[in-house]
ModelCIF file with pLDDT and N, C-alpha, C, O atoms, coordinates in Angstrom:
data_MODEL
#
_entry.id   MODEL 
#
_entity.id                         1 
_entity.type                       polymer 
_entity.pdbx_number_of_molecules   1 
#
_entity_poly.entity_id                      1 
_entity_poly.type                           'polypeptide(L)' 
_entity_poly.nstd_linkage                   no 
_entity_poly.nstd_monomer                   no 
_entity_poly.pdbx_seq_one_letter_code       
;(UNK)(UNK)(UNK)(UNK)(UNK)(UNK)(UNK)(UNK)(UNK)(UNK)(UNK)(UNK)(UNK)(UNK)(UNK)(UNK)
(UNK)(UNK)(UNK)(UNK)(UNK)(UNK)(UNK)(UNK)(UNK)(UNK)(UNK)(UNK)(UNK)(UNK)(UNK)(UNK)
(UNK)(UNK)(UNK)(UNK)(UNK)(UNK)(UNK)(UNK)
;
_entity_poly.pdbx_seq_one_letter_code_can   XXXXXXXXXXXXXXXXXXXXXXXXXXXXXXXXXXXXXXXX 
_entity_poly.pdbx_strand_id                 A 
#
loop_
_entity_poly_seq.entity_id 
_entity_poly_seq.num 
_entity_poly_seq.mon_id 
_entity_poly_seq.hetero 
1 1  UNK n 
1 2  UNK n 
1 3  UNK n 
1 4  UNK n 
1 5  UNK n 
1 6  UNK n 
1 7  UNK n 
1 8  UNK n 
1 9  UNK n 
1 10 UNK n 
1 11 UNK n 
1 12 UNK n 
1 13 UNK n 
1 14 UNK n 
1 15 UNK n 
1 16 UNK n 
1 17 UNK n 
1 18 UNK n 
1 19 UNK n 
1 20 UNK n 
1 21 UNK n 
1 22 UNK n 
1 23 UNK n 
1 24 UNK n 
1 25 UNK n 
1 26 UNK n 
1 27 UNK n 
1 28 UNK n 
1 29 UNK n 
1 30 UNK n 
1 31 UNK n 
1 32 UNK n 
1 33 UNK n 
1 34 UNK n 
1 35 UNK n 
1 36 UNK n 
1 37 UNK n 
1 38 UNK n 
1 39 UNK n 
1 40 UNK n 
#
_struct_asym.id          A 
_struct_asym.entity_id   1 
#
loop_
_ma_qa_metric.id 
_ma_qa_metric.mode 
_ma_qa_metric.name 
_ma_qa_metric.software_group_id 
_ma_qa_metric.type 
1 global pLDDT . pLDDT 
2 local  pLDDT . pLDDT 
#
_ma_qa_metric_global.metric_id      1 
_ma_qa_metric_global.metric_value   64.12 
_ma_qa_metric_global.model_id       1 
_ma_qa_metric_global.ordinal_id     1 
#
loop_
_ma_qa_metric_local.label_asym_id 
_ma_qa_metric_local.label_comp_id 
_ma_qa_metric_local.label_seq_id 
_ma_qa_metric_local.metric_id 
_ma_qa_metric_local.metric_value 
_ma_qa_metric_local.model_id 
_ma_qa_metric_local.ordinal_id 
A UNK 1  2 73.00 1 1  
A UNK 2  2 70.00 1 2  
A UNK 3  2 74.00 1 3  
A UNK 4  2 75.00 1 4  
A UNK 5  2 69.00 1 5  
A UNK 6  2 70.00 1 6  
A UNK 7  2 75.00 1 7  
A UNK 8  2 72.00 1 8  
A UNK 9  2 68.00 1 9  
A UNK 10 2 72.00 1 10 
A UNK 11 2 74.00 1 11 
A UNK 12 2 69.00 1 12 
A UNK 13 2 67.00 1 13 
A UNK 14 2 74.00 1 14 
A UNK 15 2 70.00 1 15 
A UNK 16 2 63.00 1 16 
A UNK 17 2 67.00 1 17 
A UNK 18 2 71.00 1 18 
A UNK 19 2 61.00 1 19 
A UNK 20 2 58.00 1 20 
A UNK 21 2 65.00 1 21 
A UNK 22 2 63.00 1 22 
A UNK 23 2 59.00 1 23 
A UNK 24 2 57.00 1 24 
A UNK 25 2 59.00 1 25 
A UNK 26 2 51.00 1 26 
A UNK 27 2 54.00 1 27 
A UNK 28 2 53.00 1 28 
A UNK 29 2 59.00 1 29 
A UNK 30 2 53.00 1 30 
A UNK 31 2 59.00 1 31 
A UNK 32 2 60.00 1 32 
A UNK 33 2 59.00 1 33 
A UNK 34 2 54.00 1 34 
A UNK 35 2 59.00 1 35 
A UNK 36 2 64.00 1 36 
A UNK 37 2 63.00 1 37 
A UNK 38 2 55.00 1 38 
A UNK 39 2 61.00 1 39 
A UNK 40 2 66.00 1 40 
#
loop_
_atom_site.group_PDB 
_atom_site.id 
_atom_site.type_symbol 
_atom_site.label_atom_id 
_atom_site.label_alt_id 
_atom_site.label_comp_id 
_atom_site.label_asym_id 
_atom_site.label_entity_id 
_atom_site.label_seq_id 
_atom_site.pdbx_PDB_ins_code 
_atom_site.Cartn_x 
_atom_site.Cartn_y 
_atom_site.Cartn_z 
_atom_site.occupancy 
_atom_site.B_iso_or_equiv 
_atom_site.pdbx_formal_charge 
_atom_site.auth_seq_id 
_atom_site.auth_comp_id 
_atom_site.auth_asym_id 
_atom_site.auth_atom_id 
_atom_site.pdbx_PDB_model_num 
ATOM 1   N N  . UNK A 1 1  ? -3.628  -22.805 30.714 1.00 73.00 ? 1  UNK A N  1 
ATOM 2   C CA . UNK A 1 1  ? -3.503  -23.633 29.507 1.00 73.00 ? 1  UNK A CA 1 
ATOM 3   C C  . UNK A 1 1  ? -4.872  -24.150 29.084 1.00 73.00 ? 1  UNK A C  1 
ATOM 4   O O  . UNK A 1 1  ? -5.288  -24.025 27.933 1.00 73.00 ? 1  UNK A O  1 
ATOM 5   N N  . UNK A 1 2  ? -5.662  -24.827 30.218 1.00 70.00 ? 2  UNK A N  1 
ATOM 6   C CA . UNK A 1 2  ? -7.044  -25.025 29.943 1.00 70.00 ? 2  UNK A CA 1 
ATOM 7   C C  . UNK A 1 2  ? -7.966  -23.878 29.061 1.00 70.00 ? 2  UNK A C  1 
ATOM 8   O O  . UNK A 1 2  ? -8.461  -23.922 27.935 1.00 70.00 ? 2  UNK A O  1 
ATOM 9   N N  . UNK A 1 3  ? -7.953  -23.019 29.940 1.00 74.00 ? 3  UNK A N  1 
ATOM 10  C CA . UNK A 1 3  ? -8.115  -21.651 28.796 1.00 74.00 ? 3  UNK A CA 1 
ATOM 11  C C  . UNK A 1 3  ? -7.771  -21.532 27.876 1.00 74.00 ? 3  UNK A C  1 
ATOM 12  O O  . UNK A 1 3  ? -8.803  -21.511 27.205 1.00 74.00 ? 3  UNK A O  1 
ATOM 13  N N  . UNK A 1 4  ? -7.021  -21.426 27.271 1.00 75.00 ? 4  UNK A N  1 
ATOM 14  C CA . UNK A 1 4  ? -6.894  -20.785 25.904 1.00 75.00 ? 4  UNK A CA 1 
ATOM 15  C C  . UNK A 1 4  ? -7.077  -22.352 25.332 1.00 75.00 ? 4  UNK A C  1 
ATOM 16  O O  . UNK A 1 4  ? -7.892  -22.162 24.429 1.00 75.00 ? 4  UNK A O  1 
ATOM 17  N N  . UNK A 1 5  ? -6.776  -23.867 25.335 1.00 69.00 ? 5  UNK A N  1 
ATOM 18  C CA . UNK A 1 5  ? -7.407  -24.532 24.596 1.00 69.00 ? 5  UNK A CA 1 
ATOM 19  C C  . UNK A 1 5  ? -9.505  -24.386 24.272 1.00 69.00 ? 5  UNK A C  1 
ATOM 20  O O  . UNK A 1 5  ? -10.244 -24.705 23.341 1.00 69.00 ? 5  UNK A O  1 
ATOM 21  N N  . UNK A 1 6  ? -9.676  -23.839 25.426 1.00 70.00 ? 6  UNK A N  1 
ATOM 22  C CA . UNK A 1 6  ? -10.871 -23.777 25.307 1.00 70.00 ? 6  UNK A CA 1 
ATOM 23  C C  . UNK A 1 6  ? -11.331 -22.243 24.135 1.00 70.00 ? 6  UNK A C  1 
ATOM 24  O O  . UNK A 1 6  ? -12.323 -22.159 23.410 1.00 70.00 ? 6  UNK A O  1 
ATOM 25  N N  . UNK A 1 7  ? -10.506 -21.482 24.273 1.00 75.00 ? 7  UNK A N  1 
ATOM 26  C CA . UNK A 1 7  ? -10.274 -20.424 23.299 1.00 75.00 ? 7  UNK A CA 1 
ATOM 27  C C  . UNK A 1 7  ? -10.338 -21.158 21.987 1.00 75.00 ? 7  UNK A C  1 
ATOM 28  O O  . UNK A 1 7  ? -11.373 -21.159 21.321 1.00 75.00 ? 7  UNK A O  1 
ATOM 29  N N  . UNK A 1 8  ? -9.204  -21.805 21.593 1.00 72.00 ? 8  UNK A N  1 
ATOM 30  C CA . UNK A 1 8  ? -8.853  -22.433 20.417 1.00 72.00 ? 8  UNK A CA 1 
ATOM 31  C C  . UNK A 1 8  ? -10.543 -23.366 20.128 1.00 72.00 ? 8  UNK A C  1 
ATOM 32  O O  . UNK A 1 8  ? -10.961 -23.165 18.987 1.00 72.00 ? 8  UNK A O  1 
ATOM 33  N N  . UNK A 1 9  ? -11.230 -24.053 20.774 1.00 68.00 ? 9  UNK A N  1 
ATOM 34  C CA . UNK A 1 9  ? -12.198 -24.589 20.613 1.00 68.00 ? 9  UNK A CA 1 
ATOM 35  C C  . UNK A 1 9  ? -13.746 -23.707 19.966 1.00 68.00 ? 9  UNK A C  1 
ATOM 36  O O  . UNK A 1 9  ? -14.465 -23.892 18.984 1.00 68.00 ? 9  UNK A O  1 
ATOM 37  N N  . UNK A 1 10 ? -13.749 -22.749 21.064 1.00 72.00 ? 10 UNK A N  1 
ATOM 38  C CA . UNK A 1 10 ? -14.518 -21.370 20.843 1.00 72.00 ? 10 UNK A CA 1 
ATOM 39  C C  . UNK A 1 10 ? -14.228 -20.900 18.985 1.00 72.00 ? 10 UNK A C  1 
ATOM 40  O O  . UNK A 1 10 ? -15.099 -20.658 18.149 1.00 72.00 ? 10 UNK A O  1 
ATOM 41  N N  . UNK A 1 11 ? -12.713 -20.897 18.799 1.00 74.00 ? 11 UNK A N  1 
ATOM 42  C CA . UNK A 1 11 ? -12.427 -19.848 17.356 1.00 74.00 ? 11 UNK A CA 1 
ATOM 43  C C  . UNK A 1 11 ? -12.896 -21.256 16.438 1.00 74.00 ? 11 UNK A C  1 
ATOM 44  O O  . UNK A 1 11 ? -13.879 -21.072 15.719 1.00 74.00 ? 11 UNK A O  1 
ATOM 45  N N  . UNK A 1 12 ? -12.234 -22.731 16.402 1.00 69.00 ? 12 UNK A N  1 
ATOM 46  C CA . UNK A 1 12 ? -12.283 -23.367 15.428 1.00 69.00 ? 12 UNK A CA 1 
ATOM 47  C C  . UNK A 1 12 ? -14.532 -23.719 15.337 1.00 69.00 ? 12 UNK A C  1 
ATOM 48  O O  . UNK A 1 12 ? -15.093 -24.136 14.324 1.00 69.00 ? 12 UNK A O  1 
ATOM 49  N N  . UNK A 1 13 ? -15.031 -23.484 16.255 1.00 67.00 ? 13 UNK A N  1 
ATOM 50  C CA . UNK A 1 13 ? -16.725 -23.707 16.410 1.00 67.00 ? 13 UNK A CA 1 
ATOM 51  C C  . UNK A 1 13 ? -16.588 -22.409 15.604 1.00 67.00 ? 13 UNK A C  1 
ATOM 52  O O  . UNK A 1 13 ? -16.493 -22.801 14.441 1.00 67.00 ? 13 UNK A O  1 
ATOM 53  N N  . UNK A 1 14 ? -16.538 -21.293 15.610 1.00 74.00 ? 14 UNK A N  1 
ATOM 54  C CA . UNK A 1 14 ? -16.458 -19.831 14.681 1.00 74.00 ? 14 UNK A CA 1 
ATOM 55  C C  . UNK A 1 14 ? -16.324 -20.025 13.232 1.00 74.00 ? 14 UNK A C  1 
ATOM 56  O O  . UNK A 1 14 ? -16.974 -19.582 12.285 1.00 74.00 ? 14 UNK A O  1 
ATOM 57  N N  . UNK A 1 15 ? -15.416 -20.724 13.303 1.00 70.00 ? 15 UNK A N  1 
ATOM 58  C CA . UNK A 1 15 ? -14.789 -21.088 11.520 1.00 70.00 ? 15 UNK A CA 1 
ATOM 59  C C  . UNK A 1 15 ? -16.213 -21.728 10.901 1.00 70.00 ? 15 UNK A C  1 
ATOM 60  O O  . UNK A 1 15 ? -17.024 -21.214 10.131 1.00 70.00 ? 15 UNK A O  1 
ATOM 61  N N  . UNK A 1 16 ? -16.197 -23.488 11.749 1.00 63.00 ? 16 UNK A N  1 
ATOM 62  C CA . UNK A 1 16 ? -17.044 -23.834 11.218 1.00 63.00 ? 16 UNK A CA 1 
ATOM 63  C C  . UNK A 1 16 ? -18.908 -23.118 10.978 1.00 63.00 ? 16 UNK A C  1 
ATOM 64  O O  . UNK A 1 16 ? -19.910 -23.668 10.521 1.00 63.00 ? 16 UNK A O  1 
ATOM 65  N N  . UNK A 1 17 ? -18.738 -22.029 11.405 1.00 67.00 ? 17 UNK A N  1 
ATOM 66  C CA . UNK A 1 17 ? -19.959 -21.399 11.160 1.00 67.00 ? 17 UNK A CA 1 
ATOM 67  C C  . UNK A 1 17 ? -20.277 -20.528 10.330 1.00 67.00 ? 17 UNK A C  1 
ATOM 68  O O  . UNK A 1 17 ? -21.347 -20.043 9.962  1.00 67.00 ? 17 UNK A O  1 
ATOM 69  N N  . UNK A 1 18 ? -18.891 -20.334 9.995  1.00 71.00 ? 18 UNK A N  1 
ATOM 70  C CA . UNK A 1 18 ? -18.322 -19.505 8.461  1.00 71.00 ? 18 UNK A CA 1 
ATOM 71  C C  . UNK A 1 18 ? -18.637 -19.851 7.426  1.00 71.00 ? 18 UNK A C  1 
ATOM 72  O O  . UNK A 1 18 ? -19.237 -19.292 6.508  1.00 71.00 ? 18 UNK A O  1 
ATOM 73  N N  . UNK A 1 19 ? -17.996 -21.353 7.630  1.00 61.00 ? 19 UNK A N  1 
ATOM 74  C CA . UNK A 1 19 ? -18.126 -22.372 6.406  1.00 61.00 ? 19 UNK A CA 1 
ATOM 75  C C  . UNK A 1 19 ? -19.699 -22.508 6.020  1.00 61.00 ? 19 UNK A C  1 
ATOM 76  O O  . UNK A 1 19 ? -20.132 -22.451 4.869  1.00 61.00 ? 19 UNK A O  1 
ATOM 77  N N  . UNK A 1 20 ? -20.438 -22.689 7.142  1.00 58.00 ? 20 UNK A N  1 
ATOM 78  C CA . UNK A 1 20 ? -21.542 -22.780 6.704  1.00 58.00 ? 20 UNK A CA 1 
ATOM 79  C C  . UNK A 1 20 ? -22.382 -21.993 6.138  1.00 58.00 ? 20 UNK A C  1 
ATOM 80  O O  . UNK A 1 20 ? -23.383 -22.347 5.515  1.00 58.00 ? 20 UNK A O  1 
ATOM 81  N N  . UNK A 1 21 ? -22.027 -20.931 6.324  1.00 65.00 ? 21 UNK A N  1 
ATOM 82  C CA . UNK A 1 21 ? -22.920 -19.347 5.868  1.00 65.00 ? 21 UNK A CA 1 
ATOM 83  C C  . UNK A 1 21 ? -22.259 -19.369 4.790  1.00 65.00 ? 21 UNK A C  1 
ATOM 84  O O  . UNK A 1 21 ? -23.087 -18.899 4.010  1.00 65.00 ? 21 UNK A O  1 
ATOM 85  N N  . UNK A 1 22 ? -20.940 -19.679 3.925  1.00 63.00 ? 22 UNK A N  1 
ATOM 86  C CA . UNK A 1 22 ? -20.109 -19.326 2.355  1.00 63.00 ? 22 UNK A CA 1 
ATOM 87  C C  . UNK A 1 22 ? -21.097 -20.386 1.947  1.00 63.00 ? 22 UNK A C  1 
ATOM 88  O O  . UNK A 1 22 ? -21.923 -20.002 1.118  1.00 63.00 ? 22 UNK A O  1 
ATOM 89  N N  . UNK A 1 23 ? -21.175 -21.393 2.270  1.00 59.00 ? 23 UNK A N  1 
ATOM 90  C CA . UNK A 1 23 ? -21.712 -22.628 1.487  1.00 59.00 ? 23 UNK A CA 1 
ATOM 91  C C  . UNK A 1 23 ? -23.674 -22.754 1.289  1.00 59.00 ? 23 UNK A C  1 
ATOM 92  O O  . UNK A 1 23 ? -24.126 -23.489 0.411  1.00 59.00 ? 23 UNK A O  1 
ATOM 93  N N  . UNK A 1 24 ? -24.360 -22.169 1.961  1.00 57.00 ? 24 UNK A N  1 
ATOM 94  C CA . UNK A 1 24 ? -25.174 -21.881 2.197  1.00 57.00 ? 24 UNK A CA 1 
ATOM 95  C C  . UNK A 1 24 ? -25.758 -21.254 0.676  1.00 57.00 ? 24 UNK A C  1 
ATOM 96  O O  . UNK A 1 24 ? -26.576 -22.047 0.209  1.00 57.00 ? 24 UNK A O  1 
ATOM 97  N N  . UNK A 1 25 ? -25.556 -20.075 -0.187 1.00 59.00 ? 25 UNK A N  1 
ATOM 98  C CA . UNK A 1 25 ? -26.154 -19.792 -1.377 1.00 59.00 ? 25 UNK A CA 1 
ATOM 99  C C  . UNK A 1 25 ? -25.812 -21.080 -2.510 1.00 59.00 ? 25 UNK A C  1 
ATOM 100 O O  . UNK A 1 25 ? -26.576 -21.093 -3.476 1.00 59.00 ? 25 UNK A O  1 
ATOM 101 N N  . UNK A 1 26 ? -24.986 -21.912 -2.487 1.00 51.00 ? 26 UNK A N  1 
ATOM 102 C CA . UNK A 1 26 ? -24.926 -23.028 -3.491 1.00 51.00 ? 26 UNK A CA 1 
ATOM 103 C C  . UNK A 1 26 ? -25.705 -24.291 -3.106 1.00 51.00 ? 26 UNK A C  1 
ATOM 104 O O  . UNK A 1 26 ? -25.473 -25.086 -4.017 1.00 51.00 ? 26 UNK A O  1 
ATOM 105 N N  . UNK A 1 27 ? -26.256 -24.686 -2.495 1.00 54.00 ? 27 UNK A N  1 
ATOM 106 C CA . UNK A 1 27 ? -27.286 -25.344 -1.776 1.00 54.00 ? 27 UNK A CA 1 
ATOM 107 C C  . UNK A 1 27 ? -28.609 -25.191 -1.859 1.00 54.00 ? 27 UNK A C  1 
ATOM 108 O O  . UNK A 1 27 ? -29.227 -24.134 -1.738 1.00 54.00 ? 27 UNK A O  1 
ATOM 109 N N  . UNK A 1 28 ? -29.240 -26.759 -2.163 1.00 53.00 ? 28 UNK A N  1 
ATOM 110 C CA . UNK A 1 28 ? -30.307 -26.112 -2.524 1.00 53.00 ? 28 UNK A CA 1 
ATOM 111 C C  . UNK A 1 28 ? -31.284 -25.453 -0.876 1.00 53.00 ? 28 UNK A C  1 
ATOM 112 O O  . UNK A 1 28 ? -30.733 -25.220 0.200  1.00 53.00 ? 28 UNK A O  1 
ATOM 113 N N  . UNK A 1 29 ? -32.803 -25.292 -1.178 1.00 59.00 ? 29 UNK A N  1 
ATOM 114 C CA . UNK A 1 29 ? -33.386 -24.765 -0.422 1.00 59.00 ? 29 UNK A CA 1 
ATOM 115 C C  . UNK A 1 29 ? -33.429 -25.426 0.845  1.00 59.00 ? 29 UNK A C  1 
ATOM 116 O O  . UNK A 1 29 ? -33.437 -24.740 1.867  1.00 59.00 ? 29 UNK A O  1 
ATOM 117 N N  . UNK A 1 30 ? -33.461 -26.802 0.911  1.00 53.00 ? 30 UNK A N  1 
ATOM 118 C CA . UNK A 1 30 ? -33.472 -28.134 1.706  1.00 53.00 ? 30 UNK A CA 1 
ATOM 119 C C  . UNK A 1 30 ? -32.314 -27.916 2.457  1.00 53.00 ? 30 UNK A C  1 
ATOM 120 O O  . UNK A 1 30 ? -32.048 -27.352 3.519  1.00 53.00 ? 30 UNK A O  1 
ATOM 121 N N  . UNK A 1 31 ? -31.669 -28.562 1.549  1.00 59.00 ? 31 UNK A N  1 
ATOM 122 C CA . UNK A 1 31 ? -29.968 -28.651 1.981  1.00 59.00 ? 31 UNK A CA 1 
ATOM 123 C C  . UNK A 1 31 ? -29.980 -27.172 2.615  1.00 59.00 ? 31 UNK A C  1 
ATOM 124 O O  . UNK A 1 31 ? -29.864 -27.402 3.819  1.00 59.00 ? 31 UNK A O  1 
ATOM 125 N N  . UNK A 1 32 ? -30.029 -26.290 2.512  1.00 60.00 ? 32 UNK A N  1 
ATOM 126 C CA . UNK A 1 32 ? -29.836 -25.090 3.427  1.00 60.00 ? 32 UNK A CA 1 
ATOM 127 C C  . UNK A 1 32 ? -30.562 -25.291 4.143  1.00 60.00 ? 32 UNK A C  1 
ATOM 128 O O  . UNK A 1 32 ? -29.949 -25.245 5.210  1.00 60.00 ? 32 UNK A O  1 
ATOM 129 N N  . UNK A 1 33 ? -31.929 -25.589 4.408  1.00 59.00 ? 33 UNK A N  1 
ATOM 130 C CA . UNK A 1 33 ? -32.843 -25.502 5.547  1.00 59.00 ? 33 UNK A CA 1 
ATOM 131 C C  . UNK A 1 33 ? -31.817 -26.233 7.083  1.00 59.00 ? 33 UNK A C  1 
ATOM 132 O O  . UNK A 1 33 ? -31.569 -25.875 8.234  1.00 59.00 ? 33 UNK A O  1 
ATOM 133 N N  . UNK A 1 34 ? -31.423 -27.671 5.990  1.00 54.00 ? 34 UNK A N  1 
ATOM 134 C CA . UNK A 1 34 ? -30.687 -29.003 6.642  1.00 54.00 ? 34 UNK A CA 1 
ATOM 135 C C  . UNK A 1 34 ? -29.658 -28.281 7.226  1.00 54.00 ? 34 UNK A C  1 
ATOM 136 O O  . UNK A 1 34 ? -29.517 -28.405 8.443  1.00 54.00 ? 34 UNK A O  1 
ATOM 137 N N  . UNK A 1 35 ? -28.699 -27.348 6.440  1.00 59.00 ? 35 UNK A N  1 
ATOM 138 C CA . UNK A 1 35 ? -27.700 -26.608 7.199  1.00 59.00 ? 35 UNK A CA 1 
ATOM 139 C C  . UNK A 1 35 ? -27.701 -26.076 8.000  1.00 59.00 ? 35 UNK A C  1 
ATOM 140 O O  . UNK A 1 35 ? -26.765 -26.073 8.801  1.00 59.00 ? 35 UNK A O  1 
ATOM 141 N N  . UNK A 1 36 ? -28.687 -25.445 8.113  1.00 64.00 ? 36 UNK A N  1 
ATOM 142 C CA . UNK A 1 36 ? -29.218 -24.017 9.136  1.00 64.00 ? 36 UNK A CA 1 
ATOM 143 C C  . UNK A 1 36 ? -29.365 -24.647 10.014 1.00 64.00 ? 36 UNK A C  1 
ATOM 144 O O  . UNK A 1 36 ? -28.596 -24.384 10.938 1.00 64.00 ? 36 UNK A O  1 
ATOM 145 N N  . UNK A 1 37 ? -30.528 -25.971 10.299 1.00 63.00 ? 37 UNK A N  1 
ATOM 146 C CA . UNK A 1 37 ? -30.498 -26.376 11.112 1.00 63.00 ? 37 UNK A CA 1 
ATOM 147 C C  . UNK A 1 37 ? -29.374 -27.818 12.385 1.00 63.00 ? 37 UNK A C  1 
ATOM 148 O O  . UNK A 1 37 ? -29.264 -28.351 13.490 1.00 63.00 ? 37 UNK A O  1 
ATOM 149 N N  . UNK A 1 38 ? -28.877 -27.690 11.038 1.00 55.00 ? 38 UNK A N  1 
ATOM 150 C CA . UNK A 1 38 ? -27.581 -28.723 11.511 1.00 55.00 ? 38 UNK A CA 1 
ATOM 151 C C  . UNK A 1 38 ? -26.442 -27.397 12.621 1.00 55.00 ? 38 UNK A C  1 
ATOM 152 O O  . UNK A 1 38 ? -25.790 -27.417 13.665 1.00 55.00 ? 38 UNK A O  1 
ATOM 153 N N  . UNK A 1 39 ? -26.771 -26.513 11.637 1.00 61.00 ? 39 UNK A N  1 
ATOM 154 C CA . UNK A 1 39 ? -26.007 -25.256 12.029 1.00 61.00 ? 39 UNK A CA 1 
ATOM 155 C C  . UNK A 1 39 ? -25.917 -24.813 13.443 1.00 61.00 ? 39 UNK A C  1 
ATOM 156 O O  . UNK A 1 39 ? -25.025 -24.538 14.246 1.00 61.00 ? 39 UNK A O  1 
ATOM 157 N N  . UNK A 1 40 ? -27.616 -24.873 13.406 1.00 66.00 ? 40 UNK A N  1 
ATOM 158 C CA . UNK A 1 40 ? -28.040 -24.440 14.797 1.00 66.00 ? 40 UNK A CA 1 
ATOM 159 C C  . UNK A 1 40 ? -27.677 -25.495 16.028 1.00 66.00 ? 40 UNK A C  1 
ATOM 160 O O  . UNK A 1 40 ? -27.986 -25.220 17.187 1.00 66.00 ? 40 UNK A O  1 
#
């Protein structure tokens, strides 16, 4: 059970890295730099 919550943790960290790469061209140069590195 521990496992696969840790699965579920692994996919929803995935998503949010999604989000950040769609959102990333409407942003300015900053704000993306800020993302990327928030990202990272």
């Amino acid at each position: 059970v521990s496992e696969h919550l840790s699965k579920q943790t692994n996919q929803t960290i995935k998503e949010s890295k999604t989000l950040l790469e769609d959102s990333k061209s409407v942003l300015y140069l900053m704000f993306a730099l800020a993302s990327m590195i928030a990202l990272l």
